[in-house]
Protein backbone atom coordinates (compact mmCIF):
# COMPACT_ATOMS: atom_id res chain seq x y z
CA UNK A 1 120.22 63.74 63.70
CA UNK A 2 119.11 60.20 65.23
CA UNK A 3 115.31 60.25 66.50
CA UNK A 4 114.48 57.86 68.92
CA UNK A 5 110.85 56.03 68.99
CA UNK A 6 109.24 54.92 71.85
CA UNK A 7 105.98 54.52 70.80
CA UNK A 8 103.38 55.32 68.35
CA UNK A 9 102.66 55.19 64.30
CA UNK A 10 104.85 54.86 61.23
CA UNK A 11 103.69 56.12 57.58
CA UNK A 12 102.99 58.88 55.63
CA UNK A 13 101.76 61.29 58.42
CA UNK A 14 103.82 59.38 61.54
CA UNK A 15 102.73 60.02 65.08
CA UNK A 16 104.99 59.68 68.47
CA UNK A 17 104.50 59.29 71.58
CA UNK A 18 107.84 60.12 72.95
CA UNK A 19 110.64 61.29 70.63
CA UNK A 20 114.26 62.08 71.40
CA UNK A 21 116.12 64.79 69.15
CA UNK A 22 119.82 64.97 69.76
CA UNK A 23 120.50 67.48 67.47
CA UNK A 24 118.39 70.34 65.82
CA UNK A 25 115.19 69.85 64.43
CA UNK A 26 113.75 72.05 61.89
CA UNK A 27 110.39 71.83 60.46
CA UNK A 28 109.21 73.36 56.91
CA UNK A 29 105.68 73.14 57.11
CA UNK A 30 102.80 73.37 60.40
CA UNK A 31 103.61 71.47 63.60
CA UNK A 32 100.55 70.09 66.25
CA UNK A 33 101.21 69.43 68.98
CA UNK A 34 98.64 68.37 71.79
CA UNK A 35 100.95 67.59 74.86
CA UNK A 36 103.86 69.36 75.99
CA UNK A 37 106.95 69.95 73.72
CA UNK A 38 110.36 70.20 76.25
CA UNK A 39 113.19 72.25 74.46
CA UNK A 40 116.50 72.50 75.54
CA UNK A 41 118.19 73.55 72.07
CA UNK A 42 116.54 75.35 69.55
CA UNK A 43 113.55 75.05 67.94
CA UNK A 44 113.31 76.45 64.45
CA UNK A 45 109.66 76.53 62.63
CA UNK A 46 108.91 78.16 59.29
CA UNK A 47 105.28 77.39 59.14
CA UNK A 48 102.76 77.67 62.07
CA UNK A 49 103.44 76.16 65.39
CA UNK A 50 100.18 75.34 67.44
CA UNK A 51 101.11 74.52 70.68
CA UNK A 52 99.12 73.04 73.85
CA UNK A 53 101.99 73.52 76.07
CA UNK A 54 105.80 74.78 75.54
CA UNK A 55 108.25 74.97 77.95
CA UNK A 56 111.75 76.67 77.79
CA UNK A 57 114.19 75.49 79.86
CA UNK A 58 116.40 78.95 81.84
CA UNK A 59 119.56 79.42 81.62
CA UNK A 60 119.70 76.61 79.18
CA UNK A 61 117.64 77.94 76.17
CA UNK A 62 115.48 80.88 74.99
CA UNK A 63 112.13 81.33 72.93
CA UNK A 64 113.34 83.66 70.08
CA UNK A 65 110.84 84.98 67.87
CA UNK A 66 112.14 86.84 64.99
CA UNK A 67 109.67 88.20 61.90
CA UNK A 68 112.01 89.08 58.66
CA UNK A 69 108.70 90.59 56.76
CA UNK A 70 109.58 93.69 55.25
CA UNK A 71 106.79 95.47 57.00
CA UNK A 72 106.42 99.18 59.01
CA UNK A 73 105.17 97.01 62.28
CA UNK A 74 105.57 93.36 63.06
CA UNK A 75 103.74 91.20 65.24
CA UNK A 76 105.65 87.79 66.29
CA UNK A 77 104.26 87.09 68.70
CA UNK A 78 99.99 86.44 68.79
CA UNK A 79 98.17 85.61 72.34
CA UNK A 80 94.77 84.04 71.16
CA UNK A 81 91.81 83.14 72.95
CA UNK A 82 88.43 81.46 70.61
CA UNK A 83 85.74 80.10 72.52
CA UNK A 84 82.85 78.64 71.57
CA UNK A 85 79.18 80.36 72.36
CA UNK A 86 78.35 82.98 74.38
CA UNK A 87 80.96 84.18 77.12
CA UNK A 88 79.17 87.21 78.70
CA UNK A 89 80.93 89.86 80.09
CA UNK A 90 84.92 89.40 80.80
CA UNK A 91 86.26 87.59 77.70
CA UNK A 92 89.74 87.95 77.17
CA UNK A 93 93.45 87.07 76.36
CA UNK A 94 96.43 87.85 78.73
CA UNK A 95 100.33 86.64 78.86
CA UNK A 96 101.16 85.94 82.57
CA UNK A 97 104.82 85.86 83.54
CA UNK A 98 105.82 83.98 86.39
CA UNK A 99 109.39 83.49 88.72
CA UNK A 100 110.62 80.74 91.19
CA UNK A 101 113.19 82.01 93.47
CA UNK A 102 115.22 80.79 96.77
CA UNK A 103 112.27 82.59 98.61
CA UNK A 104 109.53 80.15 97.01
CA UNK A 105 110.00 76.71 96.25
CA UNK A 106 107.34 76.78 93.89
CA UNK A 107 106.92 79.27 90.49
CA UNK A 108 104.85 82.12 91.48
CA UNK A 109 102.68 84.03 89.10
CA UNK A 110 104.22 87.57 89.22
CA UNK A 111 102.57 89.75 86.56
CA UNK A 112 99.93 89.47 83.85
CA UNK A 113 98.94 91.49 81.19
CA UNK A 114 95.21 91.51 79.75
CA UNK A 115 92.88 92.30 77.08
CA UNK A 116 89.38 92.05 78.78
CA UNK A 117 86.12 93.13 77.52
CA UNK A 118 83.84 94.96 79.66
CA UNK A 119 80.79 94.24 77.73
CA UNK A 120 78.92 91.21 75.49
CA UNK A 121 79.29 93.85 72.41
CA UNK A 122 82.61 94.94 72.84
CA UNK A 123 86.25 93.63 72.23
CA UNK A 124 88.96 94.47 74.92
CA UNK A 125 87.29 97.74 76.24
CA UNK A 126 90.53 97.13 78.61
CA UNK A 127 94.56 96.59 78.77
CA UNK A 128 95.00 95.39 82.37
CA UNK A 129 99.16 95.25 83.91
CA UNK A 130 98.65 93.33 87.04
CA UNK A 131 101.54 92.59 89.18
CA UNK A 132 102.08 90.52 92.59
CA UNK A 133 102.77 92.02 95.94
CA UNK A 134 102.65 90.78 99.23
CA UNK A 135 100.80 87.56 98.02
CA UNK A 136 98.56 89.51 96.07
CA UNK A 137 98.73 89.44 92.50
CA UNK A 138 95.93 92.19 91.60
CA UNK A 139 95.00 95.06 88.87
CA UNK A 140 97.92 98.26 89.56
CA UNK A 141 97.27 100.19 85.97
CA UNK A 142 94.00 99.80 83.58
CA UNK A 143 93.62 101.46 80.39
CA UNK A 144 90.08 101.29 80.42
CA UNK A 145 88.46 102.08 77.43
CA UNK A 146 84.67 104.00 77.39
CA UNK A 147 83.52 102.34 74.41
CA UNK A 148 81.33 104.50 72.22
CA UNK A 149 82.27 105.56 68.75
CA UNK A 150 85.55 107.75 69.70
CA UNK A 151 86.65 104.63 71.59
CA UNK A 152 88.29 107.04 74.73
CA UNK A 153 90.43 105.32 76.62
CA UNK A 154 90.95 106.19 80.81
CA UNK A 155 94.31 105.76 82.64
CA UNK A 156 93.63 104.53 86.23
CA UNK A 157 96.57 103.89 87.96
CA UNK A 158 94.82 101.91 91.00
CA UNK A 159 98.19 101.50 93.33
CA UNK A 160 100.76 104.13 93.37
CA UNK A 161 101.86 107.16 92.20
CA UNK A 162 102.61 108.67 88.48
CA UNK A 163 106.50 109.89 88.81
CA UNK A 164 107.40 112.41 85.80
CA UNK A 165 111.26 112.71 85.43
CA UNK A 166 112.78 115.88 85.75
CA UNK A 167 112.17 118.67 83.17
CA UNK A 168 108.71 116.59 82.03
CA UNK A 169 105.07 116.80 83.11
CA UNK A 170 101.50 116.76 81.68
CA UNK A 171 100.94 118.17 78.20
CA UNK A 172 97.93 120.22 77.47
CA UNK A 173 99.15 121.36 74.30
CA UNK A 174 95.81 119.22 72.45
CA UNK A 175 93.64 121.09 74.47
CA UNK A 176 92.25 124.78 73.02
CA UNK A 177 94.55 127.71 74.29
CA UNK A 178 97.07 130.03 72.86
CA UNK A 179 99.37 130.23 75.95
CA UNK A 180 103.01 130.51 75.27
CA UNK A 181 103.23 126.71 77.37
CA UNK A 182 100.89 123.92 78.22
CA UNK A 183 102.90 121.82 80.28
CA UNK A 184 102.27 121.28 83.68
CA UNK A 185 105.59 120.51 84.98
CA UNK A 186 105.92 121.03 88.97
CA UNK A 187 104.01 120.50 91.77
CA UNK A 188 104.80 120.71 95.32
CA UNK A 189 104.09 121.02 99.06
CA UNK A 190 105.85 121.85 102.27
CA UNK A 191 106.80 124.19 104.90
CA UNK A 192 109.83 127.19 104.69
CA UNK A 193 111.08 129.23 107.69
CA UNK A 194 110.35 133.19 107.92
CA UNK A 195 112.81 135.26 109.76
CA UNK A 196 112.70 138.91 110.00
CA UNK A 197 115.22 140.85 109.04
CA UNK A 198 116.63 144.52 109.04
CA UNK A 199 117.63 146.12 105.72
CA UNK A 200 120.18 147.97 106.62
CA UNK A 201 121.54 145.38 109.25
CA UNK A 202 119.97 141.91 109.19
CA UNK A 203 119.89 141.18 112.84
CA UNK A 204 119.22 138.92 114.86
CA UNK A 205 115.94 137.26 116.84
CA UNK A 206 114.18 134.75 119.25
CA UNK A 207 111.36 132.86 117.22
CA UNK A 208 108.65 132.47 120.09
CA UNK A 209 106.05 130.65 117.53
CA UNK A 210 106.54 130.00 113.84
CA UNK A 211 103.71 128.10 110.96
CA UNK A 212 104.82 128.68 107.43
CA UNK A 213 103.07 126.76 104.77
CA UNK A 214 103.34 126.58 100.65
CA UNK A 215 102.04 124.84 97.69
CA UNK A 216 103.66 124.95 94.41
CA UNK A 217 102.07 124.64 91.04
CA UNK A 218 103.87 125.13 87.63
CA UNK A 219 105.29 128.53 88.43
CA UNK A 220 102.69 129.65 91.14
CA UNK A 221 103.59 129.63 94.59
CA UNK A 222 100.86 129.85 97.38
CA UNK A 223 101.89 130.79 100.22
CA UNK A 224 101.01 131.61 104.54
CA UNK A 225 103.17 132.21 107.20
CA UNK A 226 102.07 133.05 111.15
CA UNK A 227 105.57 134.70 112.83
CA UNK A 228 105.96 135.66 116.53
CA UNK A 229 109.77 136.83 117.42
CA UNK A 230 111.40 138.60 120.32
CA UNK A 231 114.51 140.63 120.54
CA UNK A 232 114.40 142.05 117.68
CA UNK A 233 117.97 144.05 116.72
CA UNK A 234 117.58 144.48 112.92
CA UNK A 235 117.51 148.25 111.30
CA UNK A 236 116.33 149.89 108.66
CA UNK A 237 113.97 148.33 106.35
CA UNK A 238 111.38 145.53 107.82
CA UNK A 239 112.19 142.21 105.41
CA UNK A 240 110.87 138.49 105.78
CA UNK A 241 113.53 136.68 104.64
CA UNK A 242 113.52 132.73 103.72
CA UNK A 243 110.43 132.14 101.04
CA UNK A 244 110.42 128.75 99.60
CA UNK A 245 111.33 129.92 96.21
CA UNK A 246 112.51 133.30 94.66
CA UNK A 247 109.71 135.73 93.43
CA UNK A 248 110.00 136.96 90.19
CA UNK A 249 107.55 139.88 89.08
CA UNK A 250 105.20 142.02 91.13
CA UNK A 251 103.37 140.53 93.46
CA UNK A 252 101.18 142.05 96.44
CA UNK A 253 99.57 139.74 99.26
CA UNK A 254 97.68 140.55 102.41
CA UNK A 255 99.08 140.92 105.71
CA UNK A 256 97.77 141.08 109.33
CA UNK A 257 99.80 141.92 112.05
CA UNK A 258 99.28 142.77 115.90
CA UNK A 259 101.78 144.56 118.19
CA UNK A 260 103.37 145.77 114.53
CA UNK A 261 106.98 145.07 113.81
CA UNK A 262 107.54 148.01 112.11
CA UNK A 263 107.84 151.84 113.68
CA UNK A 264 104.54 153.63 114.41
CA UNK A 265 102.96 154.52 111.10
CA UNK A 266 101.50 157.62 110.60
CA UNK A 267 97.69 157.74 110.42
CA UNK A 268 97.41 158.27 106.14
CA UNK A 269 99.72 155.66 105.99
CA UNK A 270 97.76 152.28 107.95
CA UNK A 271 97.22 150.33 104.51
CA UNK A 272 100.65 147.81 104.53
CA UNK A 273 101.09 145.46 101.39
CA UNK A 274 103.28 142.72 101.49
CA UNK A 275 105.38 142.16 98.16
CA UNK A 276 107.20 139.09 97.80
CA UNK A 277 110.55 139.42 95.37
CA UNK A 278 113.72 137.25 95.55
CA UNK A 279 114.01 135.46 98.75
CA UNK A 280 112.37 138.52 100.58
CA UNK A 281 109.06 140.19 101.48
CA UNK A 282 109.02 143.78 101.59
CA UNK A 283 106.51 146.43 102.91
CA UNK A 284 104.74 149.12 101.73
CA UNK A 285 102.13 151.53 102.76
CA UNK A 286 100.04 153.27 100.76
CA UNK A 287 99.27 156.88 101.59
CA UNK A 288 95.44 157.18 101.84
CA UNK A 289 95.56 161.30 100.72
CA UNK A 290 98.15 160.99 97.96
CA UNK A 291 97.72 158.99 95.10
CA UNK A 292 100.77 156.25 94.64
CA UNK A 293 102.73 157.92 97.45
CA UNK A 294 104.18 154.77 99.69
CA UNK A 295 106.37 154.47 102.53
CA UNK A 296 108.45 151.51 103.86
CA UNK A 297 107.86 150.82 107.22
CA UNK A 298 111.35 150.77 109.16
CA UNK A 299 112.41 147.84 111.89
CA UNK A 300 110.80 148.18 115.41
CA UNK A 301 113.19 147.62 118.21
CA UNK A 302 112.50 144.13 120.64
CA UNK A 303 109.53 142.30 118.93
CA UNK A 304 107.98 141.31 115.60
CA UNK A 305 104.63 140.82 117.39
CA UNK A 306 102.30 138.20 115.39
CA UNK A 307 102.53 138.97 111.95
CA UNK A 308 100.71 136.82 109.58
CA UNK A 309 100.80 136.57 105.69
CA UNK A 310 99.42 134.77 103.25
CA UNK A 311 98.98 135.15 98.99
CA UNK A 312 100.35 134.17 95.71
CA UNK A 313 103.82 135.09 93.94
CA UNK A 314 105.20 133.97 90.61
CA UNK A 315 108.60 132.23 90.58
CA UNK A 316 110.68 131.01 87.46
């Protein structure tokens, strides 16, 4: 190793202004340094290194911190920020990370993460992520901490979404409860497509107007639909086919209907039920004079008239 000097003090504790290294430098005790240090091979320190300023140079050579301490959790790395006096409100300590690229000539600041206290008496109430978009570089996700003696901590997410992957979801399972699950795992909105069928032959139709709506959550599924078809030509039992998801269970929602699509019902036998199972909703009508006797209201020739629906099924 040659070290060239360009300036500066000889002796027991030397100091340099501007020192070359051609090959590796390795240093056994605490290194100061109050300007910048410029790496472009490695740098290997077995005390304390206290740093103003140290820059790596990419694609050339890395910052590798490794901690050989036989210990549960290590902590190479320590961000530090010690002022003197009073600071008021929104002391803290943050690593920024930053990225130059053909875009911008000049190295952008591109994400930061924070510790920030929200109060004189309190240490980083809050872990800010920050990132840059659009010129912006601003706060995306806070875990902002309450304080207090429990020290509860809040997840905002201020821009975007939270995406769960597939088979995952919220877990309720530290909340009170003895349900069987506690994981909220689905939740969904959109529109599905009624058509009336026959049960005995399906049939075929001319949808005049058609508004179906549903909103999924866990394993309920609520549901309307508003259905006005022509030329009719199914038989036998009246079906809706085409729900958004298959029921599962017994389920009974409300219908309304005008100009009926079923066969003239006989005057015990007005009160009709919808009952959502599989891909289908069935009919029933309950006979007002005898207790649990139903019918199943059979397919009208030529029109479904406006039949509307709307309730809750279970699916799986």
């Amino acid at each position: 190793m040659s070290i060239k000097q360009n300036g500066g003090v000889f002796g027991r504790n030397p100091t340099f202004n501007d020192v070359t290294i051609d090959g590796t430098l390795t240093f056994n005790g605490d290194i100061d340094i109050d300007s910048d240090l410029k790496v472009s091979g490695d740098l290997d320190v077995t005390g304390a290194a206290n740093l103003a300023s140290l820059n790596v140079t990419p694609g050339i050579s890395s910052l590798s911190v490794v901690d050989t301490a036989n210990s549960a959790v290590s902590y190479p790395i320590k961000a530090s920020h010690l002022p003197s006096g009073t600071t008021g409100n929104g002391l803290g300590v943050g690593i920024d990370f930053h990225i130059k690229n053909s875009t911008y000539s000049s190295i952008q600041q591109v994400a930061t993460i924070e510790a920030v206290s929200v109060s004189e008496g309190e240490i980083a109430n809050n872990l800010v992520f920050k990132t840059k978009w659009n010129a912006t570089h601003a706060d995306r996700l806070v875990l902002r901490g309450r304080g207090g003696v429990n020290g509860v901590v809040d997840l905002d997410l201020i821009y975007g979404n939270l995406k769960v992957a597939d088979g995952f979801g919220i877990d309720f399972s530290l909340t009170p409860g003895t349900g069987t699950s506690e994981l909220l795992d689905d939740y969904e909105e959109g529109t599905w497509s009624p058509v009336p069928e026959g049960g005995t032959l399906a049939g075929t139709s001319t949808i005049v107007a058609r508004t179906a709506n549903y909103t999924k959550v866990g394993r309920s599924v609520f549901f309307d639909m508003v259905l006005h078809a022509t030329s009719f030509t199914g038989t036998g039992d009246f079906l809706i086919a085409g729900l958004p998801f298959d029921a599962i269970g017994t389920n009974v929602c409300s219908v309304v209907a005008n100009n009926t699509p079923w066969q003239t019902l006989s005057a015990d036998n007005q009160n009709v039920s919808a009952m959502p199972y599989g891909s289908q909703i069935s009919f029933r009508t309950l006979n007002r004079n005898q207790s649990g006797a139903y019918s199943i209201p059979q397919c009208a020739p030529s029109s479904t008239g406006y039949l509307r629906i709307s309730g809750t099924y279970q699916t799986s």
